[in-house]
Protein backbone atom coordinates (compact mmCIF):
# COMPACT_ATOMS: atom_id res chain seq x y z
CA UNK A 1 2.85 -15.62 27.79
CA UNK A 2 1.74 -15.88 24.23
CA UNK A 3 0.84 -12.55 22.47
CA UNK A 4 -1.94 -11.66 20.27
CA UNK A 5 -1.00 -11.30 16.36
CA UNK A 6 -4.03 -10.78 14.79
CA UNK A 7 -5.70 -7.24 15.48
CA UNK A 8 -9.16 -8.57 15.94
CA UNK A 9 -12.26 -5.69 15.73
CA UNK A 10 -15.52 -5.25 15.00
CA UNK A 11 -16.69 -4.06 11.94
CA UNK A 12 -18.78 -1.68 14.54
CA UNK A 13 -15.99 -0.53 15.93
CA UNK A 14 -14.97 3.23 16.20
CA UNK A 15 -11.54 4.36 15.50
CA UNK A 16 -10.22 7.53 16.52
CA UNK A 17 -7.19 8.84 14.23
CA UNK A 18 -4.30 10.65 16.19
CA UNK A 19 -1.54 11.89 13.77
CA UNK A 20 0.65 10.51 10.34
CA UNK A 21 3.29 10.81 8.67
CA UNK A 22 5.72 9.76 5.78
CA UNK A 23 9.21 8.56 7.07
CA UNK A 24 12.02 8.94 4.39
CA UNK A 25 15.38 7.62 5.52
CA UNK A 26 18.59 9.37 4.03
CA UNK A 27 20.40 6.18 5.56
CA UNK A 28 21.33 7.50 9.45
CA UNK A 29 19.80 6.69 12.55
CA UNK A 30 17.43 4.16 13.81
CA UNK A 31 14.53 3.61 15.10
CA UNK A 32 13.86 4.57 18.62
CA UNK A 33 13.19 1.97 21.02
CA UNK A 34 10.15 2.99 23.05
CA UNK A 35 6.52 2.09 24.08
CA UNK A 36 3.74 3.96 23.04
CA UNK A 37 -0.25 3.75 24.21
CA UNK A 38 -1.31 4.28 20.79
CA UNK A 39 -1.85 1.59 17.95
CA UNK A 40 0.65 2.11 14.72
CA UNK A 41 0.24 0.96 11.25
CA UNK A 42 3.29 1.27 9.26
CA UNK A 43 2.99 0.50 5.17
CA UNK A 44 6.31 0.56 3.74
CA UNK A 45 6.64 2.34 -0.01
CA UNK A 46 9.92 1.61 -0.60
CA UNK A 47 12.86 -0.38 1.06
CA UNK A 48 12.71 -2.61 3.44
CA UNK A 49 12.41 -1.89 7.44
CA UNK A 50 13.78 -3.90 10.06
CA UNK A 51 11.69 -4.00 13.45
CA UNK A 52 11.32 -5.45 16.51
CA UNK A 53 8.60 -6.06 19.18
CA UNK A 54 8.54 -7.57 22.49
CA UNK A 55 11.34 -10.17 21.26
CA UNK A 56 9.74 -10.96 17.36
CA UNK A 57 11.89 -9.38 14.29
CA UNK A 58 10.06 -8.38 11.53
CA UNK A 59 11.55 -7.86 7.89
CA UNK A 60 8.64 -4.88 6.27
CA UNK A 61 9.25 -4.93 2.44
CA UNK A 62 8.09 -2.36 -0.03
CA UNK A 63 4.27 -3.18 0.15
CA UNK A 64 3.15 -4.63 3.53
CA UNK A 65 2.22 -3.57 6.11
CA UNK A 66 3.13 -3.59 9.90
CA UNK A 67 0.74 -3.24 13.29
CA UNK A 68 2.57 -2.16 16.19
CA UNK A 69 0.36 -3.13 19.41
CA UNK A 70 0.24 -0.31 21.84
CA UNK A 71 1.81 -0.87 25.44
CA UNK A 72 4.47 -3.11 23.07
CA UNK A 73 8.45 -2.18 23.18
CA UNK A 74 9.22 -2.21 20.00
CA UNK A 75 12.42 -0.83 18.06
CA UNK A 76 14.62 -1.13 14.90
CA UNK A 77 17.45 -3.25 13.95
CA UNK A 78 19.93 -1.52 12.76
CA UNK A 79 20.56 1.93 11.26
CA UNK A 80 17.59 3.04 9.07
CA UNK A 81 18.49 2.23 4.73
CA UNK A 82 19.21 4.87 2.84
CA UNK A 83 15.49 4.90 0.14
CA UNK A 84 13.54 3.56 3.00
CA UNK A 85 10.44 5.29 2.59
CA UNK A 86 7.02 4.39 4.96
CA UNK A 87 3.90 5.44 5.73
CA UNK A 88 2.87 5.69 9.32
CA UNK A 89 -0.15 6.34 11.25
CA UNK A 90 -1.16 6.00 15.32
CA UNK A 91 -5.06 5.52 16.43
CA UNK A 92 -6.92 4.07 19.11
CA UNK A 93 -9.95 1.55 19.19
CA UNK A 94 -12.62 2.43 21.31
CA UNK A 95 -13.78 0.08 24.50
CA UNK A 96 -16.11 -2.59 21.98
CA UNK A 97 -13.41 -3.36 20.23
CA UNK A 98 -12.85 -6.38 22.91
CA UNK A 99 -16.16 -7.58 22.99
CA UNK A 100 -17.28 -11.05 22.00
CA UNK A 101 -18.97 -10.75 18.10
CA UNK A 102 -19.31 -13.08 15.77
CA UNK A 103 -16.53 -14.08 13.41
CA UNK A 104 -18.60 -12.98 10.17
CA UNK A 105 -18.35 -9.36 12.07
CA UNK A 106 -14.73 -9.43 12.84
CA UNK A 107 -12.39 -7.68 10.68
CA UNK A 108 -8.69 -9.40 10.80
CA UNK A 109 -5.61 -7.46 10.51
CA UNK A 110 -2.32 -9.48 10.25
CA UNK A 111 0.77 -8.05 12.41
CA UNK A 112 2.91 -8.49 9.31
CA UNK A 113 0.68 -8.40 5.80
CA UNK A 114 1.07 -7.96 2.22
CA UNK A 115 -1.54 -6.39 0.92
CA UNK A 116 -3.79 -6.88 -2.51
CA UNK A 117 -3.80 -3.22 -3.61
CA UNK A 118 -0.90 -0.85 -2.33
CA UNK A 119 -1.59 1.80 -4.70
CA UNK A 120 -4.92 2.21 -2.81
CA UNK A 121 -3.27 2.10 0.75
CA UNK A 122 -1.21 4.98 -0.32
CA UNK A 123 -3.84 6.90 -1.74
CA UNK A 124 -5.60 6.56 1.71
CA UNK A 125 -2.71 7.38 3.51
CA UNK A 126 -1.80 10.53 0.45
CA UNK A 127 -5.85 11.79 1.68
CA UNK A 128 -4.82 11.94 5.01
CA UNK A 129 -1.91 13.53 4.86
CA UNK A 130 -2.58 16.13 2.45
CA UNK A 131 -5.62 17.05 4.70
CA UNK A 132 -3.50 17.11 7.93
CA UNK A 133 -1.11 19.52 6.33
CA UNK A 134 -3.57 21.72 5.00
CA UNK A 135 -5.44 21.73 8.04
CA UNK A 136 -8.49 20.76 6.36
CA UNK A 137 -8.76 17.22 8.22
CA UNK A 138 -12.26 16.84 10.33
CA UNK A 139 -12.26 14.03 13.22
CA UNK A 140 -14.74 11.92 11.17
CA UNK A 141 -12.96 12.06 8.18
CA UNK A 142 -9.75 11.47 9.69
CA UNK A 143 -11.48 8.15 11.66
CA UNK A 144 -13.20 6.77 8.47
CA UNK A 145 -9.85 6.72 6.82
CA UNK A 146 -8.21 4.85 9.24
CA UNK A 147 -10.72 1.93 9.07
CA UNK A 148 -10.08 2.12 5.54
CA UNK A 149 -6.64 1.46 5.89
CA UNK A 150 -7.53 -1.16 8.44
CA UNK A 151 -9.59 -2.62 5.72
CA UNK A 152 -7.14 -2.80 2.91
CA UNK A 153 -4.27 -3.99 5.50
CA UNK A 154 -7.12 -6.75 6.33
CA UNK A 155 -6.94 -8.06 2.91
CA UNK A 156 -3.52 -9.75 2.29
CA UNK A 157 -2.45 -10.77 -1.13
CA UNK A 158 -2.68 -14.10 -0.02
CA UNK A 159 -6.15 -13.96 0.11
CA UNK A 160 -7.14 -13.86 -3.79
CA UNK A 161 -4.26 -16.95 -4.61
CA UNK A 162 -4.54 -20.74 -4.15
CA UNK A 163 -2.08 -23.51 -4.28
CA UNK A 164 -3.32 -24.73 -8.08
CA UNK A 165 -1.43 -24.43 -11.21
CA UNK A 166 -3.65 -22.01 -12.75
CA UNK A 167 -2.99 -19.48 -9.53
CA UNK A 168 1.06 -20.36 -10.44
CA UNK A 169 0.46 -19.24 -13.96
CA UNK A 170 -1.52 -16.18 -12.97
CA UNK A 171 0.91 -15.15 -10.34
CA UNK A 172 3.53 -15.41 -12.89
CA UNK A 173 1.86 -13.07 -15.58
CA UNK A 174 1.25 -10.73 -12.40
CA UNK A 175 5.00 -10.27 -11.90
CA UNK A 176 6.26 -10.26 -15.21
CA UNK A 177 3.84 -7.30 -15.53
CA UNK A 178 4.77 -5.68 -12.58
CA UNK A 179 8.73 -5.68 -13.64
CA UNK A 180 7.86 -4.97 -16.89
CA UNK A 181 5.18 -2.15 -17.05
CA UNK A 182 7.45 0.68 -18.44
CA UNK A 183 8.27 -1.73 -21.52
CA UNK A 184 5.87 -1.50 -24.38
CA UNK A 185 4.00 -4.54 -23.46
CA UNK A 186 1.08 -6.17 -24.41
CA UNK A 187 -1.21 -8.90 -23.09
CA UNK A 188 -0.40 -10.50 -26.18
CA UNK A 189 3.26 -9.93 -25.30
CA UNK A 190 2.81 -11.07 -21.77
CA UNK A 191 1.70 -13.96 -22.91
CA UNK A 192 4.52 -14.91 -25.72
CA UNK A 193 6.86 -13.83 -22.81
CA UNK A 194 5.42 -16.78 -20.52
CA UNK A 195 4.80 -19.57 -23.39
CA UNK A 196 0.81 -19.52 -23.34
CA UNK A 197 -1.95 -18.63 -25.60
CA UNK A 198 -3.05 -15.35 -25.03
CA UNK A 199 -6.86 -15.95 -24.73
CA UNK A 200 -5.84 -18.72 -21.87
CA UNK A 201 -3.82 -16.56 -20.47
CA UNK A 202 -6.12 -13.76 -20.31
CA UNK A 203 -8.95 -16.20 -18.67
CA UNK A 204 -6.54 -17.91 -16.20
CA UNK A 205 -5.46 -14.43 -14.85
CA UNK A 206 -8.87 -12.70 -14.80
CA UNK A 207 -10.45 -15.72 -12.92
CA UNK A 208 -7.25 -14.95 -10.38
CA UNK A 209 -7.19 -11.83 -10.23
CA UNK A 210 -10.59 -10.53 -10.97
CA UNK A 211 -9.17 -8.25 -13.71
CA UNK A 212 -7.62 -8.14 -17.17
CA UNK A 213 -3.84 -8.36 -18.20
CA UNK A 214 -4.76 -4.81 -19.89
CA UNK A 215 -6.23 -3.15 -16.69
CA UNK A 216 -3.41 -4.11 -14.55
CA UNK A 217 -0.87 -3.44 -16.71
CA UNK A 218 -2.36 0.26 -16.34
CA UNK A 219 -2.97 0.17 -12.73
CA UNK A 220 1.41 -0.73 -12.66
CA UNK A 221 2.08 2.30 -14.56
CA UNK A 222 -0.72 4.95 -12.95
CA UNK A 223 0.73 3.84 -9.65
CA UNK A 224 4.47 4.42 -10.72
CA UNK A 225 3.43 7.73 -12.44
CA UNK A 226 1.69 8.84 -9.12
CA UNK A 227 4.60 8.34 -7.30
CA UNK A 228 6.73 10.04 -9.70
CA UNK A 229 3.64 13.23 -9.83
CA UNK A 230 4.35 13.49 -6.04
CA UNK A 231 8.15 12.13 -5.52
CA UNK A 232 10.43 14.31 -8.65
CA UNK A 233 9.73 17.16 -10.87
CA UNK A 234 9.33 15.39 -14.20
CA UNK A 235 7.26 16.97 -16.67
CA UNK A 236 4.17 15.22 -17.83
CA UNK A 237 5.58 14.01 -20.97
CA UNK A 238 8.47 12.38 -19.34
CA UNK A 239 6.16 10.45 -16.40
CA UNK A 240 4.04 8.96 -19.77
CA UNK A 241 7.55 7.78 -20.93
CA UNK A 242 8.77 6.20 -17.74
CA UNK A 243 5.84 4.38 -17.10
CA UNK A 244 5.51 2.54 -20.82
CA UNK A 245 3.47 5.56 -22.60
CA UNK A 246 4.58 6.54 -25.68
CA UNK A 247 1.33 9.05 -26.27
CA UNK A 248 1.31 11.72 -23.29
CA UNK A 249 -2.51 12.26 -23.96
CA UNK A 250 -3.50 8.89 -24.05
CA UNK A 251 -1.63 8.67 -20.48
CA UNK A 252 -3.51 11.72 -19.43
CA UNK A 253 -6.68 9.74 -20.24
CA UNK A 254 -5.67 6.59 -18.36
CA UNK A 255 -4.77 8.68 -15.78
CA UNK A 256 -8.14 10.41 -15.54
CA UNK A 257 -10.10 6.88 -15.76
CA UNK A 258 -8.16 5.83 -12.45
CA UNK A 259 -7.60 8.48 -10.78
CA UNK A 260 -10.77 10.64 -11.61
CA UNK A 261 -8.34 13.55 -12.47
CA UNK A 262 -5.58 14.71 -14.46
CA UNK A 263 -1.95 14.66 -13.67
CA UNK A 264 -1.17 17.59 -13.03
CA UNK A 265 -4.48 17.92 -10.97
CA UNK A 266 -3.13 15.29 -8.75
CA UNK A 267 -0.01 16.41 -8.53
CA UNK A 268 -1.45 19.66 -6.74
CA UNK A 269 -3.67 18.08 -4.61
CA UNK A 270 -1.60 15.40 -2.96
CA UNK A 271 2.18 17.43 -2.71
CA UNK A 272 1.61 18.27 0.88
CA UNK A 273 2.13 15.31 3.06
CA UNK A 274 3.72 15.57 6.54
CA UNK A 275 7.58 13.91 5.53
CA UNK A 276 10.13 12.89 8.65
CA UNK A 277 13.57 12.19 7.66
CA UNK A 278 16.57 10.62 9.41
């Protein structure tokens, strides 16, 4: 019997958010094997998690996501990696969500997925679990985030790429940036680092990406610093230097434009997140 891959819903559809959780491995254990009634999506932060379900392996890198169908065995591979750090959350979908709709209606999520914008999957899943700890998190709040995860896990990186040699060339500026933010770079130096003229450069990868070299090259380093706010107890200063920021207040202000608050705001905010270990 063939199974369904694609979670196929409604944009209609209700949601109802159980619980969530971060899982950090310390490198024992595995994964149970068991069978839940619940759907799970899994985002993995960093690592890589090896799982299993109803006979398919699946290899979750730092970045995509994973939907677990519910009445599914499913299981790991393996003892858990030491740094394996995910995201997990369990919901339900309410009786429409197997209706017949129109495909313009339908919202698509992969089983396996890498997703455009991580950094905003983990700020969804940072919301919830900050408000689950503090006890603060109402049904409908809880349910609205889910479908915004759904959302986000709906639209793979895939998506915003084509086969053509100006999506190569954009792709390429995408990951030099993205091994490369903490350096003092430059779109200018982006572009001397891949052989092209800047301005091209510049046009190739906004028409790509729908954003300049400049604003991504910040959106690499707020996300590190945000995981550094939450994950170590750096000062300030040394998070600007980490992430490529040689001025601590202009950080502070980049900070502010993406994150509509300061560091050290954030940091308080989003500390309290429900963390499993193994």
């Amino acid at each position: 019997m063939s199974l369904e891959t694609h979670l196929k819903m409604p944009t209609s559809c209700a949601v109802k958010a159980q619980n969530a959780g971060l899982f950090i491995s310390r490198g024992q254990g595995t994964h149970p094997t068991r069978m839940i009634d619940s759907h799970e999506l899994i985002f993995v932060k960093e690592g890589c998690l090896e799982m299993w379900e109803e006979g398919r392996t699946f290899s979750v890198e730092a970045g995509q996501t994973l939907h677990l169908w519910p009445m599914r065995r499913h299981g790991g591979v393996g003892t858990l990696p030491a740094g394996l750090e995910f995201y997990w959350i369990h919901f339900e979908l309410n009786d429409s969500s197997g209706a017949a709709v129109e495909k313009e209606s339908v919202i698509e999520v992969p089983q396996l997925s890498r997703v455009s914008r991580p950094e905003k999957l983990e700020s969804l899943f940072r919301h919830f679990l900050d408000d689950q700890e503090s006890g603060l998190l109402e049904a409908c709040e809880a349910n609205f985030l889910v479908m915004l995860m759904l959302l986000e896990a709906a639209r793979p990186a895939s998506a915003y790429k084509d086969n053509s040699d100006i999506s190569v060339l954009a792709t390429r500026a995408n990951t030099y940036i993205r091994t490369h933010f903490h350096d003092p770079i430059t779109p200018g130096k982006v572009a001397e680092a891949l052989g092209y003229n800047p301005d091209y450069l510049e046009r190739i990868y906004r028409k790509v990406y729908g954003q300049t070299l400049t604003e991504f090259i910040h959106r690499s380093r707020i996300r590190h610093a945000c995981s550094l706010l939450l994950d170590t107890d750096m000062t300030i200063e040394q998070i600007a230097r980490a992430c490529g920021f040689s001025d601590a207040d202009y950080f502070r202000r980049i900070f502010r434009r993406y994150q509509q608050s300061s560091p050290s705001t954030y940091r308080q905010l989003f500390t309290r997140v429900h963390v499993n270990t193994h």
